[in-house]
C-alpha atoms as a PDB file:
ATOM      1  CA  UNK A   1     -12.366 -38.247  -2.209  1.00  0.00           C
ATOM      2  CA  UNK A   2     -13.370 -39.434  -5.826  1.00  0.00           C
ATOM      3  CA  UNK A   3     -16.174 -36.676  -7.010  1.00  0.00           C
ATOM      4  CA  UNK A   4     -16.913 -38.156 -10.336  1.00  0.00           C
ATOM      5  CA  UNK A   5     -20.253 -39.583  -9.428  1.00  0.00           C
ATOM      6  CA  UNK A   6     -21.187 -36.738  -7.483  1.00  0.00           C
ATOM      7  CA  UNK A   7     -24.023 -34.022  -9.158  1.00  0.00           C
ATOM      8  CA  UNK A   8     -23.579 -30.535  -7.511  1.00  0.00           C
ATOM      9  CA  UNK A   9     -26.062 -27.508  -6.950  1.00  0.00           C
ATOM     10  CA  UNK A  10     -25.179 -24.091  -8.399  1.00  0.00           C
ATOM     11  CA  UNK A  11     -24.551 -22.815  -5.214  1.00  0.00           C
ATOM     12  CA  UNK A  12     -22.331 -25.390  -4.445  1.00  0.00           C
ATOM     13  CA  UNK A  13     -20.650 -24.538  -7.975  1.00  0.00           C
ATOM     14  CA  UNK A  14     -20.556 -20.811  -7.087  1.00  0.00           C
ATOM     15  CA  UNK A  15     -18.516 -21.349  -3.398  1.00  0.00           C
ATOM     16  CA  UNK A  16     -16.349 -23.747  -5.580  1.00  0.00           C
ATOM     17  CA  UNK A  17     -15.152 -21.870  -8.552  1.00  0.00           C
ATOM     18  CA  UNK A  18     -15.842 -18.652  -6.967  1.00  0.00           C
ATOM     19  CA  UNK A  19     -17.821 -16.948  -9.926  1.00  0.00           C
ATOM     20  CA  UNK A  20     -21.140 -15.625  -8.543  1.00  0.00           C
ATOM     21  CA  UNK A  21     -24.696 -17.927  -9.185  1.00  0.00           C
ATOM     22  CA  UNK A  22     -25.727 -14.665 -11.806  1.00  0.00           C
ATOM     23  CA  UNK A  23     -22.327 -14.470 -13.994  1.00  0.00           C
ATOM     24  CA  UNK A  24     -22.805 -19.140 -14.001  1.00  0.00           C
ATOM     25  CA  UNK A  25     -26.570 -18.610 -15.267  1.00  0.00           C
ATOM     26  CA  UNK A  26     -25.647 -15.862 -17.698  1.00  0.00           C
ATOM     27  CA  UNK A  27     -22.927 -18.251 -18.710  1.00  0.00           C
ATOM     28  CA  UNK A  28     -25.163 -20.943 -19.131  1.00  0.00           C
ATOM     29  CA  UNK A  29     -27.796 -18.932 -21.402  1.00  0.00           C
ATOM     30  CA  UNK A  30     -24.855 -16.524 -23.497  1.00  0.00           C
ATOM     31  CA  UNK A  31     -22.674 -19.700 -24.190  1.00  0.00           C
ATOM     32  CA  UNK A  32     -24.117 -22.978 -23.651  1.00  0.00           C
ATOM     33  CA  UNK A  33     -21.459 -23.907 -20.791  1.00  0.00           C
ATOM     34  CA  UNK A  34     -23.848 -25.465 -17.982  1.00  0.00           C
ATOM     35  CA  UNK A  35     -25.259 -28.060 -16.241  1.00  0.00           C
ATOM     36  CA  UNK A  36     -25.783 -31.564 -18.015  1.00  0.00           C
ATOM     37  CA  UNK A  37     -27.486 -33.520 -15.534  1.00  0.00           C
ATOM     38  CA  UNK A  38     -31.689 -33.369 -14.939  1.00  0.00           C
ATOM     39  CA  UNK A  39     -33.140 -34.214 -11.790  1.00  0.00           C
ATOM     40  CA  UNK A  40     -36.897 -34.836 -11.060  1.00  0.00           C
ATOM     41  CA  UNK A  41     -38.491 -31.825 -10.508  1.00  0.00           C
ATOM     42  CA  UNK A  42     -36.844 -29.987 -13.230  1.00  0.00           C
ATOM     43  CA  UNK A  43     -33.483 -29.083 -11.247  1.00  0.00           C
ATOM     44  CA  UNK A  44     -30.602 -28.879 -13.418  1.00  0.00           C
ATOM     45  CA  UNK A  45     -27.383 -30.160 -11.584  1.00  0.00           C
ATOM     46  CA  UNK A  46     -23.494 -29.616 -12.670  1.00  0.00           C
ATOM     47  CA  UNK A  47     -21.240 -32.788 -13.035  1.00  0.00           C
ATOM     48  CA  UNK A  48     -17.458 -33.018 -12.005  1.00  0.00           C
ATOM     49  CA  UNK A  49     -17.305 -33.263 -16.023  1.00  0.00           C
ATOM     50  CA  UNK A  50     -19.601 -30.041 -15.957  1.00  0.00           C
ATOM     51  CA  UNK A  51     -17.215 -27.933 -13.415  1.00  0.00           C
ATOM     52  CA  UNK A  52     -13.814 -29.335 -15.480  1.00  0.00           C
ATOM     53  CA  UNK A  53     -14.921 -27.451 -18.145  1.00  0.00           C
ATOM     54  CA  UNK A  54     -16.142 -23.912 -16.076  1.00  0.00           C
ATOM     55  CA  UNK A  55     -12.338 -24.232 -15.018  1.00  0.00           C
ATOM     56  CA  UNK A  56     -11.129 -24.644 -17.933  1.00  0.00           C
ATOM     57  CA  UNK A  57     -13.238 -21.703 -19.462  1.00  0.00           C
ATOM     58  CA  UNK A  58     -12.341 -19.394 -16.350  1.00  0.00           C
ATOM     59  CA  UNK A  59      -8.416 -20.102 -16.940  1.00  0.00           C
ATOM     60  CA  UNK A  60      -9.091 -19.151 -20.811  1.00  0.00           C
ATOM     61  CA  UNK A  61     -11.015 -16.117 -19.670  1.00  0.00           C
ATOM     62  CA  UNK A  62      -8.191 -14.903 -16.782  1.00  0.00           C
ATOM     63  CA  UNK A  63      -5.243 -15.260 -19.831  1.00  0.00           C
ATOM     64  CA  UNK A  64      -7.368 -13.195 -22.009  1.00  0.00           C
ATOM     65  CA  UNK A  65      -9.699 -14.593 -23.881  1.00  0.00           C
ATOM     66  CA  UNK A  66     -13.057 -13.454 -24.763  1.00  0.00           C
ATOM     67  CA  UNK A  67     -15.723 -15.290 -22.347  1.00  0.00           C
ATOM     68  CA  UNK A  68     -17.595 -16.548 -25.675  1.00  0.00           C
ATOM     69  CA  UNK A  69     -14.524 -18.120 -27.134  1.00  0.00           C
ATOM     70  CA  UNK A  70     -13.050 -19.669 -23.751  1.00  0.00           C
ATOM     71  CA  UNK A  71     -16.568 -21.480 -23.497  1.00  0.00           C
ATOM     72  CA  UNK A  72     -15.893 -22.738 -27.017  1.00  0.00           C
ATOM     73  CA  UNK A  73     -12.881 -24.212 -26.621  1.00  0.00           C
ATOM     74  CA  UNK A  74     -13.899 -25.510 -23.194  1.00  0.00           C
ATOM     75  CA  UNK A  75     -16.996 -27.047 -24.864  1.00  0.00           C
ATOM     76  CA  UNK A  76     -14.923 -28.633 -27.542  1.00  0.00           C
ATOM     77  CA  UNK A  77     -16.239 -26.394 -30.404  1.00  0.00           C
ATOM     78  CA  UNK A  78     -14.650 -24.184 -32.886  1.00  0.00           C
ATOM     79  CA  UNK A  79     -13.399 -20.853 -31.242  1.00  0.00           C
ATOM     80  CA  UNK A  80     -15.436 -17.767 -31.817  1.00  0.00           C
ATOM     81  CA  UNK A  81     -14.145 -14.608 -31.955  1.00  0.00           C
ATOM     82  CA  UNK A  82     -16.188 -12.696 -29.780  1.00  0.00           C
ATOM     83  CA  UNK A  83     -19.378 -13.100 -31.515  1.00  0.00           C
ATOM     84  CA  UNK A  84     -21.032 -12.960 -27.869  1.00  0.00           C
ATOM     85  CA  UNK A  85     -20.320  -9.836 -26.155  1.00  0.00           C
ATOM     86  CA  UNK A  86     -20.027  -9.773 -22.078  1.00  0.00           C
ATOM     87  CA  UNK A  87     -22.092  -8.548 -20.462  1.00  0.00           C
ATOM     88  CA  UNK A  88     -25.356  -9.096 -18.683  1.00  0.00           C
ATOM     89  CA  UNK A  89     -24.558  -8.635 -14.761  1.00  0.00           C
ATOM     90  CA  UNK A  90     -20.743 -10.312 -15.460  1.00  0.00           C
ATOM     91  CA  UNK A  91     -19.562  -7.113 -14.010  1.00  0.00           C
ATOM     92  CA  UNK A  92     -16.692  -7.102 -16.860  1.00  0.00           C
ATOM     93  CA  UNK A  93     -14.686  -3.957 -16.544  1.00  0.00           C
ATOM     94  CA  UNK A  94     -14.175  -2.218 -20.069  1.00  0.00           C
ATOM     95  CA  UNK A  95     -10.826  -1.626 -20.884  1.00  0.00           C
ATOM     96  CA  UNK A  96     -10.725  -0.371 -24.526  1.00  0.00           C
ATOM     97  CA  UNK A  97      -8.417  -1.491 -26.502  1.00  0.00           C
ATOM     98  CA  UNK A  98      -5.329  -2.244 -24.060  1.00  0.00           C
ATOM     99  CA  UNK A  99      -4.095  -5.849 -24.654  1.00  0.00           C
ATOM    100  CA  UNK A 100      -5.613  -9.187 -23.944  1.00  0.00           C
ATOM    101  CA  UNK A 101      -3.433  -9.405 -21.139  1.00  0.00           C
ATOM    102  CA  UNK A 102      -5.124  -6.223 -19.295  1.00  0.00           C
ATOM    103  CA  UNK A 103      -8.330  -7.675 -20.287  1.00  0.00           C
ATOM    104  CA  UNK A 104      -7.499 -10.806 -17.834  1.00  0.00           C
ATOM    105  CA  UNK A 105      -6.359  -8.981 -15.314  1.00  0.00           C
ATOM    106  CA  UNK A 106      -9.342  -7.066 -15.291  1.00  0.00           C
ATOM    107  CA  UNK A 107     -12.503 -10.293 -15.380  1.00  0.00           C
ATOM    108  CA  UNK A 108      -9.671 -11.647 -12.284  1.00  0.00           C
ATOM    109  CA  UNK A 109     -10.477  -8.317 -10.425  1.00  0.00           C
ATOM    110  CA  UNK A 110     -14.188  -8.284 -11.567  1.00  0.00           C
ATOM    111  CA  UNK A 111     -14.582 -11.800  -9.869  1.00  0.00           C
ATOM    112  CA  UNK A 112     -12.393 -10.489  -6.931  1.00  0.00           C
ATOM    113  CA  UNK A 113      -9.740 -13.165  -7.241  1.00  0.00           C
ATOM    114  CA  UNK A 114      -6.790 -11.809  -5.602  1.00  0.00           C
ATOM    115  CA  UNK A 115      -4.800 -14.821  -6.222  1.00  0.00           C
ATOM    116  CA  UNK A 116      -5.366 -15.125  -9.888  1.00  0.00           C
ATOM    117  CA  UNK A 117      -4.487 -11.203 -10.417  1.00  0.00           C
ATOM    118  CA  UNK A 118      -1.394 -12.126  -8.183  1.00  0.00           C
ATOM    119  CA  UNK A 119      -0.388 -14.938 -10.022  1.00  0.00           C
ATOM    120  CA  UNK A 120      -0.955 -12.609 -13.548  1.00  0.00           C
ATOM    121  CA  UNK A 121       0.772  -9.973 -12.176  1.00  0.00           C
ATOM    122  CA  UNK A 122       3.610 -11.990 -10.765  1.00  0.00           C
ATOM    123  CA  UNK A 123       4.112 -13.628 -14.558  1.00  0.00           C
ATOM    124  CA  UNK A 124       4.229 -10.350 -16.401  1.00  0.00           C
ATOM    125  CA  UNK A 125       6.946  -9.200 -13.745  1.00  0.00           C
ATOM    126  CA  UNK A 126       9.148 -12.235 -14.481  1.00  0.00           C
ATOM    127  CA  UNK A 127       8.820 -11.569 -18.139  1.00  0.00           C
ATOM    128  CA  UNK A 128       8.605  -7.801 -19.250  1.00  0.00           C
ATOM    129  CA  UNK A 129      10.148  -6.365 -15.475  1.00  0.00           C
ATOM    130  CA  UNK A 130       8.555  -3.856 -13.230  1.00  0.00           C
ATOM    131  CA  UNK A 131       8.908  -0.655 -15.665  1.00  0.00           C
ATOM    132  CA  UNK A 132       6.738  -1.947 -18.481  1.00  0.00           C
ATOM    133  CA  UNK A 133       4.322  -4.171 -16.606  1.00  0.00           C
ATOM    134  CA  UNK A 134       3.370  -1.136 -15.101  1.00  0.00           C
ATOM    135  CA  UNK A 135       3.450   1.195 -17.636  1.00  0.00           C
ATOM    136  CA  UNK A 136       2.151  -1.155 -20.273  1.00  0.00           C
ATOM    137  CA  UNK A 137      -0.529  -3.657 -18.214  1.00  0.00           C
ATOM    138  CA  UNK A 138      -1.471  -2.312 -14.574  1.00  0.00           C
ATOM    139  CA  UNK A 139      -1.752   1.615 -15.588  1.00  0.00           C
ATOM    140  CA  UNK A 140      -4.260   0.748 -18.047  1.00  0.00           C
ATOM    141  CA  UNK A 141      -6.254  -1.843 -15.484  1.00  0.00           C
ATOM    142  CA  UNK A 142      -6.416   1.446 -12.945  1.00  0.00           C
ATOM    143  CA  UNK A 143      -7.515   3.903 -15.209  1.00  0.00           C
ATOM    144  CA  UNK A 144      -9.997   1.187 -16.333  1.00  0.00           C
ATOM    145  CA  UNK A 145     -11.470   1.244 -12.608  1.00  0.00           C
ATOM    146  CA  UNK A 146     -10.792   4.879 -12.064  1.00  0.00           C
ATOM    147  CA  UNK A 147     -13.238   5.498 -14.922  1.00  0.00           C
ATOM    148  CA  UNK A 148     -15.717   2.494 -13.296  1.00  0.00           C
ATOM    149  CA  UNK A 149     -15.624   4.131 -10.049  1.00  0.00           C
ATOM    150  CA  UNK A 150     -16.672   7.547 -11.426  1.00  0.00           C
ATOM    151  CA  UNK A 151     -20.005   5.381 -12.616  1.00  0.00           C
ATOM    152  CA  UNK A 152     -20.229   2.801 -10.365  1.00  0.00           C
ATOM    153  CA  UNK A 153     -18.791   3.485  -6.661  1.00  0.00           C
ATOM    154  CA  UNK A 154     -20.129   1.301  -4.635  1.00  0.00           C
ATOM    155  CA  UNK A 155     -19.881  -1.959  -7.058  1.00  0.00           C
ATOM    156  CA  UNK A 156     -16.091  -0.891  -7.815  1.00  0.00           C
ATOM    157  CA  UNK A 157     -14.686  -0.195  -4.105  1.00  0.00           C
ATOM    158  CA  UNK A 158     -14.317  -3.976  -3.607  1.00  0.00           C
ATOM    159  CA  UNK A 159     -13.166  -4.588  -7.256  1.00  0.00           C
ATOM    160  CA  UNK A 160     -10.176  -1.994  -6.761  1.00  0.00           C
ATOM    161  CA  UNK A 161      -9.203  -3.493  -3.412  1.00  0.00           C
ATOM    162  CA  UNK A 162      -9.130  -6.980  -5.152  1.00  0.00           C
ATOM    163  CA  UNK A 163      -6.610  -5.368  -7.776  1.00  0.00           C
ATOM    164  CA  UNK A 164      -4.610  -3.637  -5.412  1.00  0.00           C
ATOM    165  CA  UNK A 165      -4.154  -6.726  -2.964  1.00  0.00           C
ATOM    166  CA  UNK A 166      -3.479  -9.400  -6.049  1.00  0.00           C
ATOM    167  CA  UNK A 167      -0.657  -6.552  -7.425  1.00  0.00           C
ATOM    168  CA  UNK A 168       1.341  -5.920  -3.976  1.00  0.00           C
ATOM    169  CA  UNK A 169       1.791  -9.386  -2.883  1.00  0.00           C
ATOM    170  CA  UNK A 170       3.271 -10.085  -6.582  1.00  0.00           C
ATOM    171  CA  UNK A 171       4.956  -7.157  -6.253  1.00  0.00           C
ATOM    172  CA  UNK A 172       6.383  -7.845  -2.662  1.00  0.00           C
ATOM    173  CA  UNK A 173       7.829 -11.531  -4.296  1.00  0.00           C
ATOM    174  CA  UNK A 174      10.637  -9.506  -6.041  1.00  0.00           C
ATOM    175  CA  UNK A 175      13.769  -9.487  -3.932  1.00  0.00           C
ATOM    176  CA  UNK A 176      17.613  -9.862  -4.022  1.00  0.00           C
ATOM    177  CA  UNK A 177      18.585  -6.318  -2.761  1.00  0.00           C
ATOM    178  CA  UNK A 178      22.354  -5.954  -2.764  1.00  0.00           C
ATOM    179  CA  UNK A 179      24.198  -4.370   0.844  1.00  0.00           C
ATOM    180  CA  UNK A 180      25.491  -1.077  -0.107  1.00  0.00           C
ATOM    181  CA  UNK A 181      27.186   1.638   2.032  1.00  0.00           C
ATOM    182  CA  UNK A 182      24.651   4.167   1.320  1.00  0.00           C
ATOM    183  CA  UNK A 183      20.938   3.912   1.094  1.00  0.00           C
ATOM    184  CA  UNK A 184      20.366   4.607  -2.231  1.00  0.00           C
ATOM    185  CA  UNK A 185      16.617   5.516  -1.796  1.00  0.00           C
ATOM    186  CA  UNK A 186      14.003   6.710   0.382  1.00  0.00           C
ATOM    187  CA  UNK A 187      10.236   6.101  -0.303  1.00  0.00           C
ATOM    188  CA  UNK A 188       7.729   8.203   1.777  1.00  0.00           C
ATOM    189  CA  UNK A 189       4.023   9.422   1.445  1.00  0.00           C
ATOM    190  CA  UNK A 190       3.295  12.477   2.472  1.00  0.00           C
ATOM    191  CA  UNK A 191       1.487  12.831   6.283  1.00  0.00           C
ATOM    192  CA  UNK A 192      -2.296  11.000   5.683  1.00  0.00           C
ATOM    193  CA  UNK A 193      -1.738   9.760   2.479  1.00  0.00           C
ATOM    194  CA  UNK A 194      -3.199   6.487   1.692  1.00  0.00           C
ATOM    195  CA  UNK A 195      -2.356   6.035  -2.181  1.00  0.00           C
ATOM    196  CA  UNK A 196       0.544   4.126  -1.621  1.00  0.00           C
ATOM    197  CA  UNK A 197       0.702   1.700  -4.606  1.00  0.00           C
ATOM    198  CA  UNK A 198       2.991   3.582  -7.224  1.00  0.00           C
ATOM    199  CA  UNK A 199       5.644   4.077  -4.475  1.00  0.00           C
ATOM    200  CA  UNK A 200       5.254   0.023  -3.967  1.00  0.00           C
ATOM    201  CA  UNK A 201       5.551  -0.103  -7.611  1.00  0.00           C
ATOM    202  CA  UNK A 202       9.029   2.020  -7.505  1.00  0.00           C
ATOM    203  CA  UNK A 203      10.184   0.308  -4.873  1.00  0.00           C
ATOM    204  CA  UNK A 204       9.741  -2.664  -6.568  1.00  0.00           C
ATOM    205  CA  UNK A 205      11.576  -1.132  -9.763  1.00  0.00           C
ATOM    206  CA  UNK A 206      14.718   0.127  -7.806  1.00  0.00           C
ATOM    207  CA  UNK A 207      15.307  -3.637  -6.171  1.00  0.00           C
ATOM    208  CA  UNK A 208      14.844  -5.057  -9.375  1.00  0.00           C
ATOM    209  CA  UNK A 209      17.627  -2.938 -10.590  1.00  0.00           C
ATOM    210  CA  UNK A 210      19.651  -3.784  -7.664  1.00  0.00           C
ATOM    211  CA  UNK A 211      19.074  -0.631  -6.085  1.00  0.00           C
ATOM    212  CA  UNK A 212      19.289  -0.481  -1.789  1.00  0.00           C
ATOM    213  CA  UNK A 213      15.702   1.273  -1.270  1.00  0.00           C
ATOM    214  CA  UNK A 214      13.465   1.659   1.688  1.00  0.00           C
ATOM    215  CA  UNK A 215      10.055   2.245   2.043  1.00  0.00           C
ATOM    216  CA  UNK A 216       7.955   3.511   5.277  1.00  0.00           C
ATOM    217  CA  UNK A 217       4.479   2.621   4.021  1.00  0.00           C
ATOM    218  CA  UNK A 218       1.481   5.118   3.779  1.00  0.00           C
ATOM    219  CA  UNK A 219       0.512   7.941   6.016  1.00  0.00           C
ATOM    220  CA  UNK A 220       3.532   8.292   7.202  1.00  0.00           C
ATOM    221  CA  UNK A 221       4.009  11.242   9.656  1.00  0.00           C
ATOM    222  CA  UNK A 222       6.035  14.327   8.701  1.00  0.00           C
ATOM    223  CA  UNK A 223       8.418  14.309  11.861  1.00  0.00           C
ATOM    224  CA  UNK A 224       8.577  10.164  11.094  1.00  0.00           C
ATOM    225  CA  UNK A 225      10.249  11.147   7.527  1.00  0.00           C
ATOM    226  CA  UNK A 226      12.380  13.580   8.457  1.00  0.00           C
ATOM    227  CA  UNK A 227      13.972  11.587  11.422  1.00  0.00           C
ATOM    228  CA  UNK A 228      14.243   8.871   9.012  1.00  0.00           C
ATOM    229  CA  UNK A 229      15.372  10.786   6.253  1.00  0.00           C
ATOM    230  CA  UNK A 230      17.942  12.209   8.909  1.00  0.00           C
ATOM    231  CA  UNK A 231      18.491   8.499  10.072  1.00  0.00           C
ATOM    232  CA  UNK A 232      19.242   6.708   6.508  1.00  0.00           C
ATOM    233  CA  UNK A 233      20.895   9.413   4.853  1.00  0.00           C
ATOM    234  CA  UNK A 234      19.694   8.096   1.012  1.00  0.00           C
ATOM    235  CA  UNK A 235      20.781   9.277  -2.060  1.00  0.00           C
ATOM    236  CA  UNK A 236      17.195   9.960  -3.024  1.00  0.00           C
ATOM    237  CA  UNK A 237      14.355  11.385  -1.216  1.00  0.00           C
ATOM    238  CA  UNK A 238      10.878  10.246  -2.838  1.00  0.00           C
ATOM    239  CA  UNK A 239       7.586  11.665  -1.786  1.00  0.00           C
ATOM    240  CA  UNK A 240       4.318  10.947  -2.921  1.00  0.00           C
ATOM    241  CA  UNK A 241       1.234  12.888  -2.859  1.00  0.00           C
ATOM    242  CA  UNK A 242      -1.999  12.372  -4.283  1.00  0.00           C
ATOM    243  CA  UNK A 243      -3.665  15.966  -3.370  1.00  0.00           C
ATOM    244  CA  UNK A 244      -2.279  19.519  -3.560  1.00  0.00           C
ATOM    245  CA  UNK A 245      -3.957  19.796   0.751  1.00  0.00           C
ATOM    246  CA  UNK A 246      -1.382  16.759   1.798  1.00  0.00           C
ATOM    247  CA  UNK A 247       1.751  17.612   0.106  1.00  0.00           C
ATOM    248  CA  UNK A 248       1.163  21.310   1.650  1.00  0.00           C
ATOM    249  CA  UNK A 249       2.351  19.566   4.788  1.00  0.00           C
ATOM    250  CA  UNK A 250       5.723  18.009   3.736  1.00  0.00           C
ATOM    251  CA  UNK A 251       8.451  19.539   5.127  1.00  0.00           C
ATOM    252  CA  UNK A 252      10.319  19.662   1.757  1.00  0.00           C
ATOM    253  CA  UNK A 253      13.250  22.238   2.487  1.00  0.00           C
ATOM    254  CA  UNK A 254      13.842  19.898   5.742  1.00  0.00           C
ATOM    255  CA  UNK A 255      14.156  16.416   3.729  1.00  0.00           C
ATOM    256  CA  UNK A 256      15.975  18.526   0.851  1.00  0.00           C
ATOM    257  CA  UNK A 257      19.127  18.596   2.970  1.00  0.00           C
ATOM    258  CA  UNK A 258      19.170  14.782   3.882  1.00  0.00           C
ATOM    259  CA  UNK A 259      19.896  14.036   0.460  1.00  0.00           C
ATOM    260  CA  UNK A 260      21.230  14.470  -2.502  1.00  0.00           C
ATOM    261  CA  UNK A 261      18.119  14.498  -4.620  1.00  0.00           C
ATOM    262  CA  UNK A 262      14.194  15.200  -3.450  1.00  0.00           C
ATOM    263  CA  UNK A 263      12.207  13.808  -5.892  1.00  0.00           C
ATOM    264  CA  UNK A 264       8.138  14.575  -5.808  1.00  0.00           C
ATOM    265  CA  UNK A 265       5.749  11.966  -7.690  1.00  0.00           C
ATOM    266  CA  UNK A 266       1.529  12.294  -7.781  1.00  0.00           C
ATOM    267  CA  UNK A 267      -0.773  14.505  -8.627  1.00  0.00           C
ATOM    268  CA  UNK A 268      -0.961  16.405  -5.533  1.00  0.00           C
ATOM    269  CA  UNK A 269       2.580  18.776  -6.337  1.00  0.00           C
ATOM    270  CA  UNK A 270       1.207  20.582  -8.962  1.00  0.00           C
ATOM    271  CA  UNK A 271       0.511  24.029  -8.207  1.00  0.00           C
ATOM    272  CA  UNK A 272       2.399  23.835  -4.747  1.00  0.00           C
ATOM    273  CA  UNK A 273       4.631  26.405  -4.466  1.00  0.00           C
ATOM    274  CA  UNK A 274       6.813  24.792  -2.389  1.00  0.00           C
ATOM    275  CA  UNK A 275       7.456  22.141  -5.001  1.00  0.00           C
ATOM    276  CA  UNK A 276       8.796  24.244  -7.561  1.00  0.00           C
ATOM    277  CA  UNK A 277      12.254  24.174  -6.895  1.00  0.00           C
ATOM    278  CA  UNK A 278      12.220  20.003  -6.833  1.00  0.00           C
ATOM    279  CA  UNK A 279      12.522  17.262  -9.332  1.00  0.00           C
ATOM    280  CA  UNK A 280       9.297  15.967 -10.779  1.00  0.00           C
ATOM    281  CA  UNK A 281       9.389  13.429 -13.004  1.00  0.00           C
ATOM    282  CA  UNK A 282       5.997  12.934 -14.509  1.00  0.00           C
ATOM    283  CA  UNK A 283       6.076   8.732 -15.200  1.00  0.00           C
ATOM    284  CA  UNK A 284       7.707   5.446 -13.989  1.00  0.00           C
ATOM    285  CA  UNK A 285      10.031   5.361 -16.532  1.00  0.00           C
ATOM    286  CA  UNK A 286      11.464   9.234 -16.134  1.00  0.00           C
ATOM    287  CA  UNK A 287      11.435   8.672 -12.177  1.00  0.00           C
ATOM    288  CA  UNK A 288      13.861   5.492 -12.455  1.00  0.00           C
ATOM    289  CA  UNK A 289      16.100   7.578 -15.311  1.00  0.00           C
ATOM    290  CA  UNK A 290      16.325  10.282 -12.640  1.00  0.00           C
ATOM    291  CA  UNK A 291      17.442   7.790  -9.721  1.00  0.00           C
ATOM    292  CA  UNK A 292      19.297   5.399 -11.389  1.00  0.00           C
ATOM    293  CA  UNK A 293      21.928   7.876 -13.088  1.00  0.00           C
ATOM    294  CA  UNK A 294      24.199   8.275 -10.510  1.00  0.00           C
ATOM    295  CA  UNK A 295      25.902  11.365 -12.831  1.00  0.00           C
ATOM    296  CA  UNK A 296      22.415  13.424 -12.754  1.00  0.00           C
ATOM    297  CA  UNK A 297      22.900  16.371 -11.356  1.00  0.00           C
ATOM    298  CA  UNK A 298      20.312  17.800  -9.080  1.00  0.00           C
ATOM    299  CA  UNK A 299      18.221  20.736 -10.907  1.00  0.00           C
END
């Protein structure tokens, strides 16, 4: 049905574009970007004209662009650069100085739109790969809500499960994983673990680079690895733990013999005895060097 005649509440704007009825009035008094039409009364209602140009602003805004310079453009006007800072209950994320890109990523997450972080993520993948959109766009984003969290718990739980859902399914679009004889990798968390992302991340990696990988998902039982480790017979043996108390019960000498290499990524293995012996590799980048050269030897 034609809309064009039709003047809409800012509820009804808020369920529509999604942005909260706070962050559409801030917008309105930071930038100008509101409703044009006055009813009796003194109620201001939004056009179809009105919400084109929110859309347009919140597209500027997800690539990047500072909120005061996406309502310019989407207002017709000269683009500032910044001259109006967020803030005022947007619930903008600071990021420092990581790139514009981050800084999209981030207002997508803040609004807790899992498809627009999806489709950001799933654009940076088909143009810089899983290594550096990683590395170079989605460490930066977590550290960013890591540091949020430590401030703002309760207002940030929601924000990070946004992120995290918008990254994995553009993550989980990568495919084309060749048959091989061997397995050339398997991905485990260690028993109760729950911080499962950077192994999703890997994963993603290793089938990029036409690696045969497998991974079991988090919390995934100790006798459940080894009988799969046992099972599969990979190459590579990952196993990620985020705290020193779960990889204490990883059965490493036990999944050291179903492979050729055990490999331990997370925080959790420093200062673990038992993970002395084992490779570490301490990013994304080192971790794929390590599994990828089929000449490594095992130290």
């Amino acid at each position: 049905m034609d809309d064009r005649g039709v003047v809409f509440t800012i509820s009804a704007v808020s369920r529509r574009l999604g942005v909260p009825v706070p962050t559409l009035r801030s917008w309105e008094r930071r930038y100008g970007i509101g409703p044009s039409v006055r009813e009796a009364g003194r109620h201001r209602r939004y056009t179809a004209a009105d919400l084109d140009r929110l859309r347009r602003m919140i597209a500027l805004v997800d690539e990047g662009a500072p909120p005061a310079s996406a309502a310019a453009v989407a207002l017709g006007e000269p683009a500032t650069n910044g001259a109006a800072r967020d803030g005022g209950g947007s619930g903008a994320i600071a990021v420092g100085r990581s790139e514009r890109t981050v800084r999209g990523l981030a207002r997508a997450a803040a609004r807790l739109d899992v498809e627009a972080v999806r489709a950001h993520v799933e654009t940076q993948l088909n143009q810089r790969g899983v290594e550096r959109t990683w590395e170079d766009l989605l460490v930066p984003l977590l550290q960013s809500l890591g540091h949020r969290y430590d401030a703002e718990p309760e207002s940030t739980v929601a924000i990070e499960h946004a992120a995290t859902i918008g990254i994995l399914g553009a993550l989980r679009g990568i495919r084309a994983e060749p048959a091989q004889a061997r397995l050339h990798a398997l991905l485990l968390c260690a028993p109760d673990e729950q911080h499962s992302l950077p192994l999703e991340v890997l994963y993603a990696a290793l089938v990029e680079r036409g690696r045969r990988a497998r991974f079991l998902g988090a919390r995934v039982p100790s006798e459940t690895a080894l009988s799969a480790a046992h099972r599969m017979r990979p190459r590579t043996v990952v196993v990620w733990a985020h705290s020193a108390r779960l990889a204490r019960r990883c059965a490493l000498p036990d999944l050291a013999e179903t492979c050729s290499k055990l490999v331990l990524g997370g925080p959790g293995w420093e200062g673990v005895r038992a993970a002395q012996p084992f490779i570490k590799p301490r990013s994304l980048s080192e971790a794929l060097q390590l599994m990828c050269d089929e000449e490594q030897s095992f130290r």
